[in-house]
Protein backbone atom coordinates (compact mmCIF):
# COMPACT_ATOMS: atom_id res chain seq x y z
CA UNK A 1 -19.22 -38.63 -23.50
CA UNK A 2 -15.58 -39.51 -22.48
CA UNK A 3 -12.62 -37.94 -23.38
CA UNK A 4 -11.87 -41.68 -25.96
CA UNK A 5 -15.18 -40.99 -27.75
CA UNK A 6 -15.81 -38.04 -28.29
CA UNK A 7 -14.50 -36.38 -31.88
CA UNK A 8 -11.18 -34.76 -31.63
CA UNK A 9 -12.52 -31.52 -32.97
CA UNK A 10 -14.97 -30.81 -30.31
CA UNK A 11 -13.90 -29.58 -26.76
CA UNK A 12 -15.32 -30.83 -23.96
CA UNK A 13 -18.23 -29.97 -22.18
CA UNK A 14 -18.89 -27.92 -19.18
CA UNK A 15 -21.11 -30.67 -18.02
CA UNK A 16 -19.13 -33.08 -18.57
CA UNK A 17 -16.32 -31.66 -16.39
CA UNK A 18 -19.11 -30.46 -13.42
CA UNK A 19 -19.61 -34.92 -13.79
CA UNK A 20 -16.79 -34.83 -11.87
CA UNK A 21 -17.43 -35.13 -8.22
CA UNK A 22 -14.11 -34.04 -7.03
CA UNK A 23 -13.86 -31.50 -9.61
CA UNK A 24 -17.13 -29.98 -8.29
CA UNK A 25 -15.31 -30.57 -4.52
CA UNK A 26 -12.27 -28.80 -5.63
CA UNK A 27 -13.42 -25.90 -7.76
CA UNK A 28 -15.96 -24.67 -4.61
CA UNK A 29 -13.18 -25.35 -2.30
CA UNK A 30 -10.99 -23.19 -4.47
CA UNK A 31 -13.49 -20.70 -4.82
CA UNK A 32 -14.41 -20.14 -1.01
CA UNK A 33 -10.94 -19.97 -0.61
CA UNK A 34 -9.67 -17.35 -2.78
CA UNK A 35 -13.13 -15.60 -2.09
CA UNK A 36 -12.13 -15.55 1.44
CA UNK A 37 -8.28 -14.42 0.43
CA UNK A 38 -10.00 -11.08 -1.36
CA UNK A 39 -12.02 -10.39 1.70
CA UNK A 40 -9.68 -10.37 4.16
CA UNK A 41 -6.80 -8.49 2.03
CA UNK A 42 -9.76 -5.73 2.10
CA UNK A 43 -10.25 -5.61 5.30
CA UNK A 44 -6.71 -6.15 6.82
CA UNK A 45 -5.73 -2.93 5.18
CA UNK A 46 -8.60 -1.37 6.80
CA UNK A 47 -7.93 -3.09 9.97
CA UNK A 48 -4.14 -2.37 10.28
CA UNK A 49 -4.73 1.60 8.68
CA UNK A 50 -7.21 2.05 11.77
CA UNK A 51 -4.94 0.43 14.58
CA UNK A 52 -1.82 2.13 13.07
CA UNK A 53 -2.58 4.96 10.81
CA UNK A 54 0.24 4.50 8.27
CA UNK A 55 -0.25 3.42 4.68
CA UNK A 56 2.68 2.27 4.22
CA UNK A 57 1.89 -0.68 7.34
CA UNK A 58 -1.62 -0.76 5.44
CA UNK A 59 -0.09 -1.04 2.12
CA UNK A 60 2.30 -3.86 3.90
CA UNK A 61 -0.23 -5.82 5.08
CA UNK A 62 -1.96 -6.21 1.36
CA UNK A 63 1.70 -7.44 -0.19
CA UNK A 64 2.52 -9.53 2.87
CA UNK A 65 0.54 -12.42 1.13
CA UNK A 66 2.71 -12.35 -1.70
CA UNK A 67 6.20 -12.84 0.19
CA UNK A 68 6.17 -16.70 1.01
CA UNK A 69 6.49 -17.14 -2.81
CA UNK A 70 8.97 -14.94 -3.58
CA UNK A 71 11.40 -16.12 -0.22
CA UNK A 72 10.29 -19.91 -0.35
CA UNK A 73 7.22 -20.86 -2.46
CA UNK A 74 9.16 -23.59 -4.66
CA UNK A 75 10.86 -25.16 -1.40
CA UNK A 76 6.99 -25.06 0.25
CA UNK A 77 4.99 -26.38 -2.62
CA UNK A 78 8.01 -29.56 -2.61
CA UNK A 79 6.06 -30.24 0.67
CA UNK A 80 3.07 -31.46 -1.20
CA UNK A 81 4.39 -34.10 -2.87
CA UNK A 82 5.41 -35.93 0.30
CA UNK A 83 2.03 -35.79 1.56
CA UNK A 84 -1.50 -36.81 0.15
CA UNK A 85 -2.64 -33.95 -2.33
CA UNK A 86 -6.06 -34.40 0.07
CA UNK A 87 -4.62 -34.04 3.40
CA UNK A 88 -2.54 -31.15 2.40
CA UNK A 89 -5.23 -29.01 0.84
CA UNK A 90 -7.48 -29.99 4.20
CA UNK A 91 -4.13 -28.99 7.04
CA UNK A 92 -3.69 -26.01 5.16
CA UNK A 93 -6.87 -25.00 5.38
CA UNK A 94 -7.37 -25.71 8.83
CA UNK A 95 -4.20 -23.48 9.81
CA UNK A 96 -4.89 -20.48 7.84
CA UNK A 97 -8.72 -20.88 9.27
CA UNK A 98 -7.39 -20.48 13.27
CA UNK A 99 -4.29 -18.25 12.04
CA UNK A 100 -6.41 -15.89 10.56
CA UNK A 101 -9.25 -15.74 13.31
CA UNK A 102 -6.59 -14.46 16.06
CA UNK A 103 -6.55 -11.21 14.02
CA UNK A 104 -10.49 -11.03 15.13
CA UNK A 105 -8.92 -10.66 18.93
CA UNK A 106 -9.22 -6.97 20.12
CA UNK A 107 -6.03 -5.16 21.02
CA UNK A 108 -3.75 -7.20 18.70
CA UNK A 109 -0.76 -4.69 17.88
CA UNK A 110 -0.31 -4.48 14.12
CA UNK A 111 3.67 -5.99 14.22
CA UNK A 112 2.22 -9.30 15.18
CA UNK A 113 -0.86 -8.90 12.96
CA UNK A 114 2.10 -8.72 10.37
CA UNK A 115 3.36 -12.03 11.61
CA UNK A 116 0.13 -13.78 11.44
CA UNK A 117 -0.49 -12.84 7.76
CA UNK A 118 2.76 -14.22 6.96
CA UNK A 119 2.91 -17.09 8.98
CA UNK A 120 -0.84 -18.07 7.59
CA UNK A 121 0.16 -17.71 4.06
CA UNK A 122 3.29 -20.24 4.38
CA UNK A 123 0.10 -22.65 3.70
CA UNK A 124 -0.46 -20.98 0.35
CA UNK A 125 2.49 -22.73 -1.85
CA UNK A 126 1.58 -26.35 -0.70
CA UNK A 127 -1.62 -25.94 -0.72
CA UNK A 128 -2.20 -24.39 -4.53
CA UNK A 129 0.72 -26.94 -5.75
CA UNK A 130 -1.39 -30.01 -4.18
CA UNK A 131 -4.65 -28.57 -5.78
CA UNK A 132 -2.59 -28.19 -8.82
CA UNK A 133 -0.97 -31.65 -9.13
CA UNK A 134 -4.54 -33.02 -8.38
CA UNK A 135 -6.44 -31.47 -11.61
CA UNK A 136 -4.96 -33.90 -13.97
CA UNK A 137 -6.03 -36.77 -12.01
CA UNK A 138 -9.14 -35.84 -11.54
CA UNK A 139 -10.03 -34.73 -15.35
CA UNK A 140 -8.59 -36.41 -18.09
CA UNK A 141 -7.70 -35.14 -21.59
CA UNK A 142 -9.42 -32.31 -23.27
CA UNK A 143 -11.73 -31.99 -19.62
CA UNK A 144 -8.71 -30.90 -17.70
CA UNK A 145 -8.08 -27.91 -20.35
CA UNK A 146 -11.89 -27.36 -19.69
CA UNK A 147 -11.50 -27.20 -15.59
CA UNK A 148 -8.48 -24.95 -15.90
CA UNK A 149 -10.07 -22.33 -17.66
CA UNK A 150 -13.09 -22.67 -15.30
CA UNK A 151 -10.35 -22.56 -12.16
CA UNK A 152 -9.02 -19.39 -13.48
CA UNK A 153 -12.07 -17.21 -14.74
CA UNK A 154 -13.31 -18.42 -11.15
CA UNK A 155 -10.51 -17.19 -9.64
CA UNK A 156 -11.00 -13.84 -11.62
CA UNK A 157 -14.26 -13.48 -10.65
CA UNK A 158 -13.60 -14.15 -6.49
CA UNK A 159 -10.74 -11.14 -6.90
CA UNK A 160 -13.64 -8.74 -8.24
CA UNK A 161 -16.23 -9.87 -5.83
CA UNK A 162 -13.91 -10.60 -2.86
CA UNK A 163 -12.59 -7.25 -2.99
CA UNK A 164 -16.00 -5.74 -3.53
CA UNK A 165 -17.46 -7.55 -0.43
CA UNK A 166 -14.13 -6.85 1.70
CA UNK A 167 -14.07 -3.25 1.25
CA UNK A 168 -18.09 -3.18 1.52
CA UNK A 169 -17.78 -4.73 4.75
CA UNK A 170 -14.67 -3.22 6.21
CA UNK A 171 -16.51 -0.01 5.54
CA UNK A 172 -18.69 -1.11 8.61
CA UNK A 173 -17.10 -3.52 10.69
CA UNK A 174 -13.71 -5.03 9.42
CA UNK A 175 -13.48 -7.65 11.68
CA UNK A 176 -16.76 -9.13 10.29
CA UNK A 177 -15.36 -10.05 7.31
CA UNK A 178 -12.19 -11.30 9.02
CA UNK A 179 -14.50 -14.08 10.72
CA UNK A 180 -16.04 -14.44 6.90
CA UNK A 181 -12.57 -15.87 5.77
CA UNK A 182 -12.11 -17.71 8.65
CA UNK A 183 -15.57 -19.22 7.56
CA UNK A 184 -14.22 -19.94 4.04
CA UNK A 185 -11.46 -21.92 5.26
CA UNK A 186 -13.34 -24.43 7.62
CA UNK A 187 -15.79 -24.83 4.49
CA UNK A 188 -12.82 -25.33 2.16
CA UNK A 189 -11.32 -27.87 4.32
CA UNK A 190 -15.04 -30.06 4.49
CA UNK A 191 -15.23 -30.04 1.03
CA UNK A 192 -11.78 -31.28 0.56
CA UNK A 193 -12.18 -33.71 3.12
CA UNK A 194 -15.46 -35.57 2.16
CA UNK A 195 -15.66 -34.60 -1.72
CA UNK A 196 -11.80 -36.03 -2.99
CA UNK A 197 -10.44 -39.53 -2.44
CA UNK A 198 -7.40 -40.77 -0.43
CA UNK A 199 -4.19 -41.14 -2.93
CA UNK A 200 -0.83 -42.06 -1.37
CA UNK A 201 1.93 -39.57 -1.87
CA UNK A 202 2.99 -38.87 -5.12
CA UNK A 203 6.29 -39.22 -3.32
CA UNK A 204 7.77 -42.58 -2.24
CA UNK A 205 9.54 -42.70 1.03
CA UNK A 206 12.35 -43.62 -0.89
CA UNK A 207 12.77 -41.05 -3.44
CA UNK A 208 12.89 -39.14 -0.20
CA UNK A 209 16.53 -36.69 0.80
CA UNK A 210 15.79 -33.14 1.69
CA UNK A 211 13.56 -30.18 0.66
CA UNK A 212 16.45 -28.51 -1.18
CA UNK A 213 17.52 -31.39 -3.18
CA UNK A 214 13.84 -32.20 -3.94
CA UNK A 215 13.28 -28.72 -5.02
CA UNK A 216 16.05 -28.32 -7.07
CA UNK A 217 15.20 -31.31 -8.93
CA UNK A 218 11.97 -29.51 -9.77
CA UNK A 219 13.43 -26.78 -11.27
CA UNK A 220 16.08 -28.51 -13.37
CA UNK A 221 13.34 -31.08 -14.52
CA UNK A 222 11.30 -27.72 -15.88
CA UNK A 223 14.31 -26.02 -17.07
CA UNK A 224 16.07 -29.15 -18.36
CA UNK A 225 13.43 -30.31 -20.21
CA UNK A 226 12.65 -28.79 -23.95
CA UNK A 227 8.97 -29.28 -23.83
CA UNK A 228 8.11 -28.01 -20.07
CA UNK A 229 10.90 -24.99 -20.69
CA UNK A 230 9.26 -23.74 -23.68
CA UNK A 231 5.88 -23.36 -21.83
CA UNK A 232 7.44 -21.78 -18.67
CA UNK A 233 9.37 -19.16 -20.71
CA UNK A 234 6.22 -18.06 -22.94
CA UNK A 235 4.19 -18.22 -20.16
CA UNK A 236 6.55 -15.71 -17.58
CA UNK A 237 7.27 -13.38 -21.07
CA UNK A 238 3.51 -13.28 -20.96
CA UNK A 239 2.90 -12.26 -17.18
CA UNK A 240 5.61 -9.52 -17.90
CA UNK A 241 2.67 -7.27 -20.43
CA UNK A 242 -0.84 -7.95 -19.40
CA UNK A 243 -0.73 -6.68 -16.23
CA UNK A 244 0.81 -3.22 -16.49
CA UNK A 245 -2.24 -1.03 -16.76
CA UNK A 246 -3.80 -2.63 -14.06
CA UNK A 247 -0.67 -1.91 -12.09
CA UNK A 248 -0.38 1.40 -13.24
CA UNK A 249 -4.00 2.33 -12.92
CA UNK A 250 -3.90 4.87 -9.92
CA UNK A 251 -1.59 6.93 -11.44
CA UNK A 252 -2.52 6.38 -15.23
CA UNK A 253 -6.39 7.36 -13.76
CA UNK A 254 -4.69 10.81 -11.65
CA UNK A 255 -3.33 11.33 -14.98
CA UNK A 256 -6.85 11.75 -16.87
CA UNK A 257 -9.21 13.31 -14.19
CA UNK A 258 -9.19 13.88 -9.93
CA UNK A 259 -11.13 12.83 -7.12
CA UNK A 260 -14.13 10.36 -7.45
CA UNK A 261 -13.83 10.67 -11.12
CA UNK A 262 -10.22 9.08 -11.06
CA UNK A 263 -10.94 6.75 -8.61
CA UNK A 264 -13.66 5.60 -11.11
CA UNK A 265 -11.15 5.25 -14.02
CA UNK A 266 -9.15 3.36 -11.56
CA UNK A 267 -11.48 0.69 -10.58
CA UNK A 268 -12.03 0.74 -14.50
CA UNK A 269 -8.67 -0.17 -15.94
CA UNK A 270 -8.30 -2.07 -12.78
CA UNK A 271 -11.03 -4.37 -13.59
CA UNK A 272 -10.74 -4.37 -17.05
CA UNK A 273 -8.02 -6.83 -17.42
CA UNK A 274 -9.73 -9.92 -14.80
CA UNK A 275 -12.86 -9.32 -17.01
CA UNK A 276 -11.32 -9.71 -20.22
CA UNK A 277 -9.96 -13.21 -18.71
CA UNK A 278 -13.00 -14.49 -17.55
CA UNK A 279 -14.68 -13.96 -20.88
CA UNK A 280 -11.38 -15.14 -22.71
CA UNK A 281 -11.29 -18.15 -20.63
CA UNK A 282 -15.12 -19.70 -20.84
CA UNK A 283 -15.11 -19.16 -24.78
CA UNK A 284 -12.24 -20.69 -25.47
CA UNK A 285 -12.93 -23.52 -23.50
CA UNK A 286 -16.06 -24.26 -24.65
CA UNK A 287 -16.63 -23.01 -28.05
CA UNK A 288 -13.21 -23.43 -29.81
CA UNK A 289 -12.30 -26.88 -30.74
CA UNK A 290 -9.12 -28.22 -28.53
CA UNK A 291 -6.46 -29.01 -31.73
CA UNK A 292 -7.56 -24.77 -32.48
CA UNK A 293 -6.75 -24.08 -29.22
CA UNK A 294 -2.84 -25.57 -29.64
CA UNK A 295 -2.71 -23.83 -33.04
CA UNK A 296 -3.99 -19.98 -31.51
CA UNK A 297 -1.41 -20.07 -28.54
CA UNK A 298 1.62 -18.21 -31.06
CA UNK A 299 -0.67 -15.42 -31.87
CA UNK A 300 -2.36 -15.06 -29.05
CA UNK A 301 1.12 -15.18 -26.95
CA UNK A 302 2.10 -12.37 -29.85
CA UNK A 303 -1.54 -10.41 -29.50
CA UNK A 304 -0.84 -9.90 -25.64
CA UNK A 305 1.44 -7.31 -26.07
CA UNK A 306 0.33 -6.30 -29.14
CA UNK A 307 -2.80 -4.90 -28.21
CA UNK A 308 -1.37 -2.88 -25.66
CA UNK A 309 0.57 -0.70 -27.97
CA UNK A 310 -1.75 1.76 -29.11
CA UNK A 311 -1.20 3.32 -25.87
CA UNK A 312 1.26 5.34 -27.29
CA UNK A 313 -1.48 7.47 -28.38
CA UNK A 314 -2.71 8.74 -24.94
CA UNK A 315 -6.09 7.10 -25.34
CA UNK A 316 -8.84 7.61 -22.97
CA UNK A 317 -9.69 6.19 -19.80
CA UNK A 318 -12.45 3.62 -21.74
CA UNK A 319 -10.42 2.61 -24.57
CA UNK A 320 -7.53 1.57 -21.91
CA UNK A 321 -9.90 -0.47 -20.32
CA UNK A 322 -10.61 -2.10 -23.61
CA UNK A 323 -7.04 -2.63 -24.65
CA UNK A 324 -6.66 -4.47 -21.27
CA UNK A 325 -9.62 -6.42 -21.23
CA UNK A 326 -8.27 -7.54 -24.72
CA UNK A 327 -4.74 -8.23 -23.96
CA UNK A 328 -6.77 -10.13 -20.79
CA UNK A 329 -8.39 -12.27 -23.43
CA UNK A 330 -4.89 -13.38 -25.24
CA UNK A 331 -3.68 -14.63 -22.48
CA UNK A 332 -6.81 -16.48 -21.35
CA UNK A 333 -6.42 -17.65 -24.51
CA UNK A 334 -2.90 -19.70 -24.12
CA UNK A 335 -3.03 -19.80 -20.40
CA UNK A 336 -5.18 -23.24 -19.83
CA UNK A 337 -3.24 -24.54 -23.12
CA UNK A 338 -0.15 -24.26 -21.97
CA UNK A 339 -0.99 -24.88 -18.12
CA UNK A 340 -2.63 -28.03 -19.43
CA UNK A 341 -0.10 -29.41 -21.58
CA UNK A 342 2.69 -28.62 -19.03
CA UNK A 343 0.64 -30.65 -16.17
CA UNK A 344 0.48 -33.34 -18.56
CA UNK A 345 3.88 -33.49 -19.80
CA UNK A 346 4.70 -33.39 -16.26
CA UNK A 347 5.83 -36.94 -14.53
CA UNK A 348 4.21 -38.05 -11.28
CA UNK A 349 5.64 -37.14 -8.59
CA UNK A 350 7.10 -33.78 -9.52
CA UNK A 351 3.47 -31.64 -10.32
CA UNK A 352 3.25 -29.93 -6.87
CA UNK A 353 7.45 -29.15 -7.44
CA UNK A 354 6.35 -27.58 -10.80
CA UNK A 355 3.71 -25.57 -9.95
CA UNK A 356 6.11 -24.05 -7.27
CA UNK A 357 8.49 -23.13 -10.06
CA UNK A 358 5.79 -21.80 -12.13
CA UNK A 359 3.89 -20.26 -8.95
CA UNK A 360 7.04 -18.29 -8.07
CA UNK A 361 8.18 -17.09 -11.53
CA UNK A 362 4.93 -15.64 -12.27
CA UNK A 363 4.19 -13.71 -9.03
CA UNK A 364 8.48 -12.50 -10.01
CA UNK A 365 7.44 -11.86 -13.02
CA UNK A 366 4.31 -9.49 -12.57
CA UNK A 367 6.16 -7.96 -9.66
CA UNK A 368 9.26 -6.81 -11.84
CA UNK A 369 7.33 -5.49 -14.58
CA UNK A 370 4.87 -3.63 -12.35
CA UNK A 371 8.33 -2.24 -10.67
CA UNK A 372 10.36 -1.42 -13.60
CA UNK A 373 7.37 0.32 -15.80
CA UNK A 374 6.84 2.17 -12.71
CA UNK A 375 9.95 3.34 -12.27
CA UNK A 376 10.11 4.62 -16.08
CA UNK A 377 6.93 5.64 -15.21
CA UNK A 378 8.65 8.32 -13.08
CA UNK A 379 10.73 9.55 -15.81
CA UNK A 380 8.29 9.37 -19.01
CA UNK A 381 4.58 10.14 -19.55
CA UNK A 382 2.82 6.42 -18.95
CA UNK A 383 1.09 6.29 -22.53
CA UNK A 384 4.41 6.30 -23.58
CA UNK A 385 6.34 3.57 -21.51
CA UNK A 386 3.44 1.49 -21.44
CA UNK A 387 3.71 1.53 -25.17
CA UNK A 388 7.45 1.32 -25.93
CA UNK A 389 7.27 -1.76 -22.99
CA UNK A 390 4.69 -3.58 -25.27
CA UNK A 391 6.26 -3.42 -28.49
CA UNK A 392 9.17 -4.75 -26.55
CA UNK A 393 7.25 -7.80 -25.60
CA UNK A 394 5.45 -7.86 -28.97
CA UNK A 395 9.59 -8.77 -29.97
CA UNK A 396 10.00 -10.99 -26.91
CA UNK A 397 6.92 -13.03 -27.85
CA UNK A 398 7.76 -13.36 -31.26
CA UNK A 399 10.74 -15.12 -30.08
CA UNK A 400 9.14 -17.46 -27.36
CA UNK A 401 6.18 -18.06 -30.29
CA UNK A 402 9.43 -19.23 -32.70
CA UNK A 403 10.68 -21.35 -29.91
CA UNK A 404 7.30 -23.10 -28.83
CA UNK A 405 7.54 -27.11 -29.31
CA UNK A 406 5.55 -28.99 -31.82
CA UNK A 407 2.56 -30.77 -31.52
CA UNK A 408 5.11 -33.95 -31.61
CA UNK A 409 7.52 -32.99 -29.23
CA UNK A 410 3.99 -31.78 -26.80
CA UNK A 411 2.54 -35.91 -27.68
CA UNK A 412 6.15 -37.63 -26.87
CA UNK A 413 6.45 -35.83 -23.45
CA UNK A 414 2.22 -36.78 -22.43
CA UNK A 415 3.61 -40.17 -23.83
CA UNK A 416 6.28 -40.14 -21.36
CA UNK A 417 4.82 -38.44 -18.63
CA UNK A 418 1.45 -41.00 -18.54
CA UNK A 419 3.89 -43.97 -18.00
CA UNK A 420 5.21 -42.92 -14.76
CA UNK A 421 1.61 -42.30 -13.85
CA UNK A 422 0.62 -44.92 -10.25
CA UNK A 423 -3.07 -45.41 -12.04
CA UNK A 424 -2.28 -45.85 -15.48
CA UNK A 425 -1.72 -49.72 -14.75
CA UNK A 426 -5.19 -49.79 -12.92
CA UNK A 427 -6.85 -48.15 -16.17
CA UNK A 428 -8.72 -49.90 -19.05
CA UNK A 429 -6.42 -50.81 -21.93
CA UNK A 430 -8.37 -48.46 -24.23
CA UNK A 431 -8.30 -45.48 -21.96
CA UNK A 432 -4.26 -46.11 -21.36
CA UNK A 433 -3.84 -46.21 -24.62
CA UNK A 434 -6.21 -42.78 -25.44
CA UNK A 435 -3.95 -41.54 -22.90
CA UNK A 436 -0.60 -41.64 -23.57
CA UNK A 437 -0.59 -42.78 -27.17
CA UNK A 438 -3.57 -40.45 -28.46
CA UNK A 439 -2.86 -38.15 -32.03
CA UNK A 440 -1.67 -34.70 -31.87
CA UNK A 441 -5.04 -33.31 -32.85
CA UNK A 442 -6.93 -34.90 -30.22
CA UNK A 443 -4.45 -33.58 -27.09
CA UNK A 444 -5.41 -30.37 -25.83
């Protein structure tokens, strides 16, 4: 059933998204690829601990991967729009594979291991903003709400099991699961390759200056504009809550018991909050109705923080876990909403420059709130700044929820957005139409 006949109250289908051959290209792509990521952010640490002996290069060599998007990820996704989506997911691939497999050569000093991390994941940004500006051509309507909830629980799920099989690995022979990511990438790139079709650019040569112009226009298209600024700003308010406890896990767990026993209530609370997303993410998408779905992002944007506050009463270990696994479900609950609607309020031509914006302010976002409730974290007991911090964002929220646009203001950017689309002229008349003229209730 397409996305123009099927009744506006039911979501779509996980079969009907898995219908989509590139979809089904793209999401085992994505999952190799972030499987491989876990793996070898496992076993670096292991690798560069052994060769070096100081956790602090170890510790180094886990964050490394999060630097090119905090020093240039917006400038480096702009790169994707000036390419095919295809060919920049498949050249990405193909450099991180052979970037990544020189770490497998013996007697490598750990400085330039250091360099090779970082150089490899320059080919993050472009490559997640051309995967990202792809999804909406690939599913339509209510499917593409559907897909992004599957992208994310998937990507969940590879950060559990990648780090499970890293470590497990590593444990024996660290290198091994080096060559395992290497693997991942090659596969990535082949599925890329034959499973998506050619597009041209979403870029035309002559829309064409310089990065920095290009990439500034990305950021005062998402800032500028009232619909796409209202999602960014609830969406960074909500990476600034759900993931304290899993940031402050080691300590909160030292806190509450010693030795195996706290690393147990470590990989607990730690795990918690991915788990709670997963399960957030598939039942929403498939068993709440998409015009529910716009309605439930306010309080679920609100319940985030919410649910975290009854920290303030020192609970145990367990119940932590549960408040984080639930504040995990909120925000699986508004994330593919509000990625979904952004993407499609979102002209052609400036997706992969989006993402980059978004990409960046979330990975700032998480960072500063991990650093700053550490930090109190110093002073105070953690119960207590964890739950002071949350009723502060159940205030924040309250104020992003007030300032969300309406269902009107979400239909007259799609409406605007689908017209500078290259293949809405090559569509059916009905499907253009569904498209970029369809009722509030029926957008996702």
């Amino acid at each position: 059933m397409s996305d123009e006949t099927r009744p506006s109250n039911r979501p779509a289908t996980f079969r009907e998204v898995f219908g989509q051959r590139e979809y089904r290209a793209v999401l085992a792509a994505s999952a190799l690829s972030w499987l491989g990521d876990y793996i070898s952010k496992a076993a670096v640490t292991v690798i560069v601990y052994q060769e070096s002996r100081s956790v602090a290069l170890s510790a180094a060599a886990f964050a490394i991967s999060y630097l090119p998007w905090l020093v240039g990820g917006p400038l480096l996704a702009t790169l994707a729009e000036r390419y095919p989506y295809r060919n920049v997911m498949v050249v990405c691939d193909l450099v991180r594979m052979a970037l990544i497999a020189l770490i497998v050569i013996p007697g490598v000093p750990v400085p330039v291991m250091l360099v090779i991390l970082f150089v490899a994941t320059l080919a993050n940004p472009p490559s997640q903003a051309a995967r990202s500006a792809l999804m909406p051509l690939i599913l339509p309507g209510d499917r593409l709400v559907v897909g992004l909830s599957l992208n994310n629980s998937t990507g969940q799920a590879a950060q559990v099991a990648g780090y499970a099989i890293g470590a497990g690995i590593a444990a024996f022979n660290p290198r091994a699961a080096i060559v395992l990511d290497a693997t991942t990438f090659l596969a990535s790139a082949l599925l890329i390759g034959f499973g998506t079709r050619h597009r041209p650019p979403a870029m035309r040569s002559a829309d064409r200056s310089n990065l920095l112009r290009e990439t500034g226009q990305g950021f005062r298209l998402v800032f500028g504009n009232r619909v796409l600024r209202g999602v960014a700003l609830l969406v960074f308010s909500a990476m600034l809550f759900s993931i304290v406890p899993e940031g402050l896990a080691a300590a909160w767990a030292q806190e509450k018991a010693e030795g195996t026993t706290a690393g147990a209530y470590q990989a607990l609370i730690m795990a918690a909050n991915p788990v709670g997303f997963i399960v957030g993410g598939l039942a929403m998408a498939r068993l709440v109705p998409p015009h529910l779905r716009r309605v439930l992002v306010r309080p679920f944007a609100v319940f985030a923080p919410l649910v975290l506050v009854p920290a303030l009463l020192n609970p145990s270990p367990l119940w932590v876990a549960v408040l984080a696994a639930s504040s995990g479900f909120a925000v699986a609950g508004l994330m593919p909403v509000a990625n979904g609607l952004f993407v499609q309020a979102l002209p052609h031509g400036y997706r992969a420059r989006a993402f980059g914006v978004m990409a960046t302010g979330v990975q700032l976002m998480q960072g500063a709130a991990v650093l700053v409730t550490g930090l109190l974290a110093e002073r105070f007991e953690i119960p207590l700044v964890v739950g002071v911090w949350s009723i502060g964002g159940v205030l924040l929220m309250l104020v992003m929820a007030g300032s969300w646009p309406t269902a009107h203001q979400f239909d007259v950017a799609i409406a605007e957005a689908a017209k500078s689309h290259p293949e809405a002229a090559e569509a059916p008349p009905a499907q253009r139409g569904a498209s970029a003229h369809r009722p509030a209730h029926a957008q996702p």
